[in-house]
Protein backbone atom coordinates (compact mmCIF):
# COMPACT_ATOMS: atom_id res chain seq x y z
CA UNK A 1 14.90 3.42 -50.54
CA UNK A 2 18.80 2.92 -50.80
CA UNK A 3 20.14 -0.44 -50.46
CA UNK A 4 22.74 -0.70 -47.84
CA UNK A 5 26.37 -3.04 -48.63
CA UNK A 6 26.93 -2.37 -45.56
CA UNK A 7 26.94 -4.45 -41.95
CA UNK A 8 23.51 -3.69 -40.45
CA UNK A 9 24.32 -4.34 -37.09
CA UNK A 10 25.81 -1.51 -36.87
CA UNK A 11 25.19 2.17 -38.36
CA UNK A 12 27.39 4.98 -37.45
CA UNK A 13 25.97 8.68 -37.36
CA UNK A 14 28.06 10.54 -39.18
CA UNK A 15 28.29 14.28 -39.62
CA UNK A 16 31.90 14.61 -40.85
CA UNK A 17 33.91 13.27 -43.76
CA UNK A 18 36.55 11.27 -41.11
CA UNK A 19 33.30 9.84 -39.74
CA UNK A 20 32.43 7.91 -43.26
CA UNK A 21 35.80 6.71 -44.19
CA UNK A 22 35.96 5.25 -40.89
CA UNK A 23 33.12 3.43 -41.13
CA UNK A 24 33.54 2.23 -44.75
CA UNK A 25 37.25 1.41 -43.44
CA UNK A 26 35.43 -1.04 -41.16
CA UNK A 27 32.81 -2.16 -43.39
CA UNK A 28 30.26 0.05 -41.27
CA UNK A 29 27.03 1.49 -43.13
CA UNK A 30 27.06 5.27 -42.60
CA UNK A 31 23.94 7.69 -42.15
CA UNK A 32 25.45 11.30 -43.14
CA UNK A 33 23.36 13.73 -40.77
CA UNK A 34 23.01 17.51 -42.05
CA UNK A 35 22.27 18.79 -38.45
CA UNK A 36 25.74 18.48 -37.19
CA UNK A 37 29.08 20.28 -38.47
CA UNK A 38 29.58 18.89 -41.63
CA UNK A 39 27.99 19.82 -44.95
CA UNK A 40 25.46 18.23 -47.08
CA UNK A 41 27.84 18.33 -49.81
CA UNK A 42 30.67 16.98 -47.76
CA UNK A 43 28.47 13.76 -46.69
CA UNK A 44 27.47 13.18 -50.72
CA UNK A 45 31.27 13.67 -51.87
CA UNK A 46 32.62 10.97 -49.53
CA UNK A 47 29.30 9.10 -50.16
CA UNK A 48 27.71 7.97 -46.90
CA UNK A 49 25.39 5.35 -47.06
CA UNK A 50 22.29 7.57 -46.38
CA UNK A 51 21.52 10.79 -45.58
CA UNK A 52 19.04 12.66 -42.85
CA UNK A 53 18.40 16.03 -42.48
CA UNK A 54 17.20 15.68 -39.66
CA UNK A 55 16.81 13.09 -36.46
CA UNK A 56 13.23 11.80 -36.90
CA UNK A 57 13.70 11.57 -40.90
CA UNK A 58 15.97 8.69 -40.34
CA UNK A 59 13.90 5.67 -39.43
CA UNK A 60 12.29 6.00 -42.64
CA UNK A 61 15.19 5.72 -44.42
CA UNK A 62 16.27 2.41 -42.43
CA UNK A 63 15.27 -1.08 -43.82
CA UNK A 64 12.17 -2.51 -42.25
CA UNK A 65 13.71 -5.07 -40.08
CA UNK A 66 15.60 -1.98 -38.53
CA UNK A 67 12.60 0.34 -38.63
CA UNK A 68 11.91 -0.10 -34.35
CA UNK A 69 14.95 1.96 -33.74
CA UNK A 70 13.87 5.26 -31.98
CA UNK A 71 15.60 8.69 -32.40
């Protein structure tokens, strides 16, 4: 499992480049998401935290303690 450096209060859904410098600009973790218009390879170049490929994938890449969420 990754380690996130990132405030976990927060986790922004990202599915664009702009999305993930915006949250690392605010000191945001990231989840890159593959279903929406941005690239796989887009998400890995501007390295988002994590990265689903699709909705119900991404609980089990959340830390325990944030593992109740729902998608």
């Amino acid at each position: 499992m990754a380690k996130l450096r990132r405030n976990l209060e927060m986790l922004l859904y990202a599915d664009r480049l702009h999305d993930i410098i915006g949250a690392k600009k605010n000191n945001i973790a990231s989840i890159g998401v593959t279903y929406g218009y941005g690239s796989r390879e887009e998400l890995e170049n501007h390295k988002a935290d994590l990265i689903a490929d699709y909705p119900k994938e991404i609980p089990t890449l959340l830390p325990l303690r944030e593992r109740s969420i729902t998608v």
